[in-house]
Protein backbone atom coordinates (compact mmCIF):
# COMPACT_ATOMS: atom_id res chain seq x y z
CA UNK A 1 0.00 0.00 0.00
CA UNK A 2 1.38 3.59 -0.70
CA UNK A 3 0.06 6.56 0.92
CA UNK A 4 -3.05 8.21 0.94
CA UNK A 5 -3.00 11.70 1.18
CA UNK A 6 -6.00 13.71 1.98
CA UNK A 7 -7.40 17.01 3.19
CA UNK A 8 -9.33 17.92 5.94
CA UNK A 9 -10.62 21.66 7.04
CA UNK A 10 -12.68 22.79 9.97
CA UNK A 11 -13.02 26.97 10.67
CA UNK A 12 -10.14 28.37 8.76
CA UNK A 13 -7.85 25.46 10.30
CA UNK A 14 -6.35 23.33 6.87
CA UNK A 15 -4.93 19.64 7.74
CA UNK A 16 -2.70 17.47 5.14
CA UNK A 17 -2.66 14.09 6.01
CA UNK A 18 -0.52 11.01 5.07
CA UNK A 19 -1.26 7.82 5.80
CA UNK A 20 0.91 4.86 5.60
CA UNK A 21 1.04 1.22 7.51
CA UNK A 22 3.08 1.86 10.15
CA UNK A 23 3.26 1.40 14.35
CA UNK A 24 0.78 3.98 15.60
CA UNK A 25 2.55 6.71 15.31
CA UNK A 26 0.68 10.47 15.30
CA UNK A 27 3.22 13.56 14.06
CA UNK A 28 1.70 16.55 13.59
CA UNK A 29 4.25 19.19 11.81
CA UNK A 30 7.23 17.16 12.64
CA UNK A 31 5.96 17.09 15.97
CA UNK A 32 4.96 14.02 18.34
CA UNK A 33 0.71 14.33 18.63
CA UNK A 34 1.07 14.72 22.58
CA UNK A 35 4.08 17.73 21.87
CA UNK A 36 1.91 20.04 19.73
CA UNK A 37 -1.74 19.49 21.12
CA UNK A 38 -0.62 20.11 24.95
CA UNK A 39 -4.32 19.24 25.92
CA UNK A 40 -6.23 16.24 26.07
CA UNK A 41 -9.48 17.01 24.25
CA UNK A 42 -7.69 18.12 21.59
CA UNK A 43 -5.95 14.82 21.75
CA UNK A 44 -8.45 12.70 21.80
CA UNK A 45 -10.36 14.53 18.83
CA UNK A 46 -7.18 13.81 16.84
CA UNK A 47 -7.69 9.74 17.64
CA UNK A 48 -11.26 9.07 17.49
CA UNK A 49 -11.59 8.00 14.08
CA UNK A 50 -8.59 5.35 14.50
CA UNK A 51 -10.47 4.26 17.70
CA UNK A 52 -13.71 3.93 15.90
CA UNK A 53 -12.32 1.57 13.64
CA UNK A 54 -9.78 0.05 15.71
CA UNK A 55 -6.85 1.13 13.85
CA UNK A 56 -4.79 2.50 16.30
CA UNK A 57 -2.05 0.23 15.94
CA UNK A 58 -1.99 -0.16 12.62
CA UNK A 59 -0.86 2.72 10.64
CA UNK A 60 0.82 5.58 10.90
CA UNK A 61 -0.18 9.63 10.24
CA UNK A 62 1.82 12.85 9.50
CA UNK A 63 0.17 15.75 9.40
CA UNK A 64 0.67 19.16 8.33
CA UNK A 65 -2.03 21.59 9.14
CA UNK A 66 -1.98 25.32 9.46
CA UNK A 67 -4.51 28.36 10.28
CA UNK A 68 -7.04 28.69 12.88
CA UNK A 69 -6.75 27.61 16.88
CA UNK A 70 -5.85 23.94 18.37
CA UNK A 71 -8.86 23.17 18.10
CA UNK A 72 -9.79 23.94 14.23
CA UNK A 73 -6.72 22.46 13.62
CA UNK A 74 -7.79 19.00 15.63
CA UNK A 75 -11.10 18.72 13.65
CA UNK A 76 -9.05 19.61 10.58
CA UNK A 77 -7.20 16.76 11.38
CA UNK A 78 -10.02 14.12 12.54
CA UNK A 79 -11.57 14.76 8.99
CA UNK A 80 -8.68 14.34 6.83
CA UNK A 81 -7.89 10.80 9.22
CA UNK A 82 -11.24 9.95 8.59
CA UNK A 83 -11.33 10.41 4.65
CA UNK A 84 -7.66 8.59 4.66
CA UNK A 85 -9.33 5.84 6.54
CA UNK A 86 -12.32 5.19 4.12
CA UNK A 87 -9.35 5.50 1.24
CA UNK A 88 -7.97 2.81 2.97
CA UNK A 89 -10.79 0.47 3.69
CA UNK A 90 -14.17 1.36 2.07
CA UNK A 91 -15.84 -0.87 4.97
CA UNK A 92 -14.94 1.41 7.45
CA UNK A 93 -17.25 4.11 5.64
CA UNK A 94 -20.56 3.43 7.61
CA UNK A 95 -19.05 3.22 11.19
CA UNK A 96 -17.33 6.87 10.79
CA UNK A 97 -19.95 8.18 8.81
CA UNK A 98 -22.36 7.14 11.88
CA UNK A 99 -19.89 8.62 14.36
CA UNK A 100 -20.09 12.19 11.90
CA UNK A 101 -16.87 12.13 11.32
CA UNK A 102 -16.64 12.47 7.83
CA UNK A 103 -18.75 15.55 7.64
CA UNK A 104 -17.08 18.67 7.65
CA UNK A 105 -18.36 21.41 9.95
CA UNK A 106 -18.79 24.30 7.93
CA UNK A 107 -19.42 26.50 11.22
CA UNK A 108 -17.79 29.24 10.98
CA UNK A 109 -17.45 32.84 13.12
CA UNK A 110 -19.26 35.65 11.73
CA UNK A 111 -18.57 39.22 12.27
């Protein structure tokens, strides 16, 4: 399997992601996941689509997002993850599609 490479965008927050078969492994801009999200929401927003389809383990993601606040940037993220996912295994579409992951919130602030 090569890579997949998708987009995700929450806000004005834009997340890269790349996706390969790997350890586990979260970097986000060259960072470890834990390093550049210091708290644990934004964490956890990060992994729920690998925990929704138990893929924790089983592949690795960089990321590269920019724009917006930690947490546009961690729903930026959990999109793109989830897209890369369904790239991966079109089974897991229905599960994350349930959870709403793989519907971007176009909420955005007004003036």
């Amino acid at each position: 399997m090569d890579q997949i490479v998708t987009v995700g965008r929450r806000k004005t927050s834009k997340a890269r992601i790349f996706l390969v078969k790997g350890s586990g492994s979260i970097t986000v801009n060259k960072k470890k996941l834990e390093d550049y999200f210091g708290r644990e929401v934004a964490q956890m927003v990060v992994k729920q689509p690998l925990e929704t389809v138990q893929m924790s383990e089983g592949v690795d993601i960089k990321a590269t997002v920019s724009g917006g606040g930690s947490f546009g940037q961690a729903g930026a993220i959990r999109l793109g993850i989830a897209r890369a996912l369904v790239k991966y295994d079109e089974n897991f579409k229905s599960p994350l599609k349930k959870e709403g992951f793989l519907t971007r919130d176009s909420r955005k602030v007004e003036r």
